[in-house]
N, C-alpha and C. Protein backbone atom coordinates (compact mmCIF):
# COMPACT_ATOMS: atom_id res chain seq x y z
N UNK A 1 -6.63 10.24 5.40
CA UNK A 1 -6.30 9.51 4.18
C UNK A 1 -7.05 10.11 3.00
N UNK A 2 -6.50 10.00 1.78
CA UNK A 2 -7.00 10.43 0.58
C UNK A 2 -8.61 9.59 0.43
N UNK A 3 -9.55 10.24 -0.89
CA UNK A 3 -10.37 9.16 -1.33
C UNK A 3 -9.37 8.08 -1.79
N UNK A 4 -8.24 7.74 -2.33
CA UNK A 4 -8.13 6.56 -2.90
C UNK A 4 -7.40 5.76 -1.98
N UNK A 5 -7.06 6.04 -0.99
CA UNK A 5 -6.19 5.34 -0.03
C UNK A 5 -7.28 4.84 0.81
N UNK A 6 -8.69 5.53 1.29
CA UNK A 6 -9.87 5.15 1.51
C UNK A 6 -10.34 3.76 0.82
N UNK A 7 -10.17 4.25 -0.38
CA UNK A 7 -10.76 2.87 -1.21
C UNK A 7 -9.49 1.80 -1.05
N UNK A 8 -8.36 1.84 -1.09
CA UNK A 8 -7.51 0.82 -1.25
C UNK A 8 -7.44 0.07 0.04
N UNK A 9 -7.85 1.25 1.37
CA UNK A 9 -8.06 0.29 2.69
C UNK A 9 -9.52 -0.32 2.37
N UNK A 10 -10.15 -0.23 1.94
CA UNK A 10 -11.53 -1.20 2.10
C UNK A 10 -11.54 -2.06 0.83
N UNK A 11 -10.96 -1.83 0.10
CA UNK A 11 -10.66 -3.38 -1.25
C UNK A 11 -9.93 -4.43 -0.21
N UNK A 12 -9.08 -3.81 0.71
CA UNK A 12 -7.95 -4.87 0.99
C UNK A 12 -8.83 -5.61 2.27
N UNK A 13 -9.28 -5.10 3.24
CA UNK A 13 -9.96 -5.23 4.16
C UNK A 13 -11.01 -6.27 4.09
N UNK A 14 -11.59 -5.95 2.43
CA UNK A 14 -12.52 -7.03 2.16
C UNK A 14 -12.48 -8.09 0.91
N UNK A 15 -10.77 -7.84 1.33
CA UNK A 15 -9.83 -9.11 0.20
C UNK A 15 -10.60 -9.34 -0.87
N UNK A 16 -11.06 -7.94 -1.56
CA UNK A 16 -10.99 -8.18 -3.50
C UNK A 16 -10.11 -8.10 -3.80
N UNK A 17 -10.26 -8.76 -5.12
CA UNK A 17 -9.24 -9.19 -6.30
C UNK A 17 -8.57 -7.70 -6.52
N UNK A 18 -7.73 -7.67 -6.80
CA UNK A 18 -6.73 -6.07 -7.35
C UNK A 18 -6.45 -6.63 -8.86
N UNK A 19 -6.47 -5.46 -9.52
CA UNK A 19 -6.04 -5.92 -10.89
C UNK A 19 -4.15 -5.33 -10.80
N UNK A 20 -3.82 -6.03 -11.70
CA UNK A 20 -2.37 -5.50 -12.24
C UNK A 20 -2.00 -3.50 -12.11
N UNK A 21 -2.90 -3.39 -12.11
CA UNK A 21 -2.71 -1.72 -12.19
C UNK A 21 -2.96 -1.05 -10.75
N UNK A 22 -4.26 -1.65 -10.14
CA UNK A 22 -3.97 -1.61 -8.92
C UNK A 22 -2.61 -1.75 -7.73
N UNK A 23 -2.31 -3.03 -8.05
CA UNK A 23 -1.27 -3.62 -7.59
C UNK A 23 0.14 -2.61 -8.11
N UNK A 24 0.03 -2.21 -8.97
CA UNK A 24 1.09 -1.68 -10.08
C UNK A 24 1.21 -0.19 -8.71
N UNK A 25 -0.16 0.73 -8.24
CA UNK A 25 -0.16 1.76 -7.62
C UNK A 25 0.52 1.67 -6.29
N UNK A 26 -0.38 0.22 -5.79
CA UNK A 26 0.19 0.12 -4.45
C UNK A 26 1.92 -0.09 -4.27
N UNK A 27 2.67 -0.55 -5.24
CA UNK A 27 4.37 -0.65 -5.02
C UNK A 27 4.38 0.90 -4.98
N UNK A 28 3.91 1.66 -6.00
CA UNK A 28 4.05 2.93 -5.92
C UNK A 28 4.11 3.77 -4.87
N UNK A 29 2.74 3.44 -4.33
CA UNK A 29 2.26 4.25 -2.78
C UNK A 29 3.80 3.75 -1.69
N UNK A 30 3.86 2.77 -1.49
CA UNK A 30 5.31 1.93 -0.76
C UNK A 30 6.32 2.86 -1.45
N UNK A 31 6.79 3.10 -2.30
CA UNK A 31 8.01 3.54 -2.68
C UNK A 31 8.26 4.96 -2.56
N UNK A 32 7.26 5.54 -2.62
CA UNK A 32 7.28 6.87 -2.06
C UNK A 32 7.09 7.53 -0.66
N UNK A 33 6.40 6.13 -0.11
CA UNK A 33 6.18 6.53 1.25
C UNK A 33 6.57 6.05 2.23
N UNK A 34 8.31 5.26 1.97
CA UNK A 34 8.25 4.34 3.06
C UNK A 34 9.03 5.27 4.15
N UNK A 35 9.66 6.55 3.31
CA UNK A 35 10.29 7.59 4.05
C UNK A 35 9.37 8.14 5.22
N UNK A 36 8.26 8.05 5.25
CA UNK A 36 7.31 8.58 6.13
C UNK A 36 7.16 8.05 7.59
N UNK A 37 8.07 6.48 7.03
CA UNK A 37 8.63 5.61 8.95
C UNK A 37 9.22 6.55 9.64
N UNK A 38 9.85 7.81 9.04
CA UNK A 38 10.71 8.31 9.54
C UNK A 38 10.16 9.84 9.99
N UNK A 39 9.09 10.19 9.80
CA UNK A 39 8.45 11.55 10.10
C UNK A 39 8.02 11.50 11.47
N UNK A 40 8.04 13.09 12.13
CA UNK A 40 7.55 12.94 13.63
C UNK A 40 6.61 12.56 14.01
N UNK A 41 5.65 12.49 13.30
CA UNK A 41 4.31 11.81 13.82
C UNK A 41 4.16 10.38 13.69
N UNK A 42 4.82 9.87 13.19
CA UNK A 42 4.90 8.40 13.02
C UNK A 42 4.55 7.31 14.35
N UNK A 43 5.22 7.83 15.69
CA UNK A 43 5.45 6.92 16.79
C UNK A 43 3.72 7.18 17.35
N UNK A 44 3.28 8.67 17.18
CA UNK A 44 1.87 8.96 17.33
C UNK A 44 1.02 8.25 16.41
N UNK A 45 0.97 7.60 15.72
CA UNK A 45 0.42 7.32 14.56
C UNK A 45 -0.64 8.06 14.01
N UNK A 46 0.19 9.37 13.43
CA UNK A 46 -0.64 9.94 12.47
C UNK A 46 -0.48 9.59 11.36
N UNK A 47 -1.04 11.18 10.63
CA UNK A 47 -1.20 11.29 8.88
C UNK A 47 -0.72 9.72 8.23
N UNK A 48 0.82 9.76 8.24
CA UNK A 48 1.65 9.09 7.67
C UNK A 48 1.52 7.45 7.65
N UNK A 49 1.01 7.41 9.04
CA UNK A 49 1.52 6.17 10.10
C UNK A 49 -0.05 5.52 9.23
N UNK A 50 -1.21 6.38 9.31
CA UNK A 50 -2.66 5.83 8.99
C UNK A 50 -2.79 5.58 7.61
N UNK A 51 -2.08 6.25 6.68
CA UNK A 51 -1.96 6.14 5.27
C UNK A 51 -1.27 4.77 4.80
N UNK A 52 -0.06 4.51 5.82
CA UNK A 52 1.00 3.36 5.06
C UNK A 52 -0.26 1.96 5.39
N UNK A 53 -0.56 2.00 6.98
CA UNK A 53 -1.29 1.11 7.48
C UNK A 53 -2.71 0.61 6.32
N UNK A 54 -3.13 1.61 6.36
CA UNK A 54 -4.92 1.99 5.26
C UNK A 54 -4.32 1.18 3.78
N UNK A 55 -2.76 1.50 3.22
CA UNK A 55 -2.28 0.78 2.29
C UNK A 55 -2.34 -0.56 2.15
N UNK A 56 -2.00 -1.38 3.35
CA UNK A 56 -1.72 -2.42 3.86
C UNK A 56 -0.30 -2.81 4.82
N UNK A 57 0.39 -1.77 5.07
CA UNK A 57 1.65 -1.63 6.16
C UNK A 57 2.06 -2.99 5.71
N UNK A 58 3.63 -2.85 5.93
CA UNK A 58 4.57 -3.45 5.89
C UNK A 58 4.50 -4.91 4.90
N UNK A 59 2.98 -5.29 5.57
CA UNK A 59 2.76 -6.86 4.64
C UNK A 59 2.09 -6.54 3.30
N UNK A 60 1.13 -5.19 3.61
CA UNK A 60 1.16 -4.88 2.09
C UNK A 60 1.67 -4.71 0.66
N UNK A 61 2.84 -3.83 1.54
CA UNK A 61 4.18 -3.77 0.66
C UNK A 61 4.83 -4.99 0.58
N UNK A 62 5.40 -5.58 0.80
CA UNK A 62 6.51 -7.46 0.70
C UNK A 62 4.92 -7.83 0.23
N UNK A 63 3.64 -7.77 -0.10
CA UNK A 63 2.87 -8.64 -1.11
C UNK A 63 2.95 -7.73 -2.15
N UNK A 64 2.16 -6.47 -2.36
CA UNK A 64 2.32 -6.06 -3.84
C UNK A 64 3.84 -6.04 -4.37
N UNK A 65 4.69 -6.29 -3.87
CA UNK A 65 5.94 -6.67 -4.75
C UNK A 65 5.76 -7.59 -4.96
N UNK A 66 5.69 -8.90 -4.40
CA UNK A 66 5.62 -9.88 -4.64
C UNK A 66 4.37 -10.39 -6.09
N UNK A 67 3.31 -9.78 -5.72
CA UNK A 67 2.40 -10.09 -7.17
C UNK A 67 2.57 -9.25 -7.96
N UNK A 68 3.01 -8.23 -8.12
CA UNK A 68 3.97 -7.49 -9.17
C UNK A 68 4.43 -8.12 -10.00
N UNK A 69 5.58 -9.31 -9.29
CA UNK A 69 6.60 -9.67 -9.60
C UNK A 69 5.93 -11.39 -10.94
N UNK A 70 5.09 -11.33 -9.87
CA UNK A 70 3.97 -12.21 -10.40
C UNK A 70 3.49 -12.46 -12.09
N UNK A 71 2.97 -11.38 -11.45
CA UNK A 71 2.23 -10.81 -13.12
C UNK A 71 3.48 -10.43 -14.15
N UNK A 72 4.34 -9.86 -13.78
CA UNK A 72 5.44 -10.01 -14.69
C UNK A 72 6.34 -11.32 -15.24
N UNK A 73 5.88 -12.38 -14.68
CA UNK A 73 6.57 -13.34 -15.15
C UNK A 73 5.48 -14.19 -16.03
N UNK A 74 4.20 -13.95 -15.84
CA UNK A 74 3.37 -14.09 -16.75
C UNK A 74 3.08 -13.54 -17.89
N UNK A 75 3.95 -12.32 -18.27
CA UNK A 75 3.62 -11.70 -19.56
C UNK A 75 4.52 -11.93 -20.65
């Protein structure tokens, strides 16, 4: 995993607050990477498989949309 995918697994791990921009990265990280379910190493759980997970896998993604969606109805 990257340094920042490092840091985004241990913010989440130790459920701090994310700001809007944070949150704003993580849909990002999801949207670019959800193609990576689909790479050969996936069922091994490599590279790909440790990165989406370190993000917050599957529930990560369906929440940072969700408080995305959040913060946008607050502005």
């Amino acid at each position: 995993m990257t340094p920042v995918g490092l840091a985004r697994a241990r913010d989440l791990s130790a459920r701090r607050t994310l700001s809007e921009d944070t949150v704003r990265r993580m849909v990002s990280f999801f949207a670019r990477h959800e193609i990576d379910k689909q790479g050969s190493t996936w069922s091994e759980r490599g590279p790909g498989w440790q990165a989406w997970h370190g993000w917050g896998g599957d529930a990560g993604a369906r929440w940072s949309r969700r408080v995305l969606r959040a913060f946008a109805s607050l502005a």
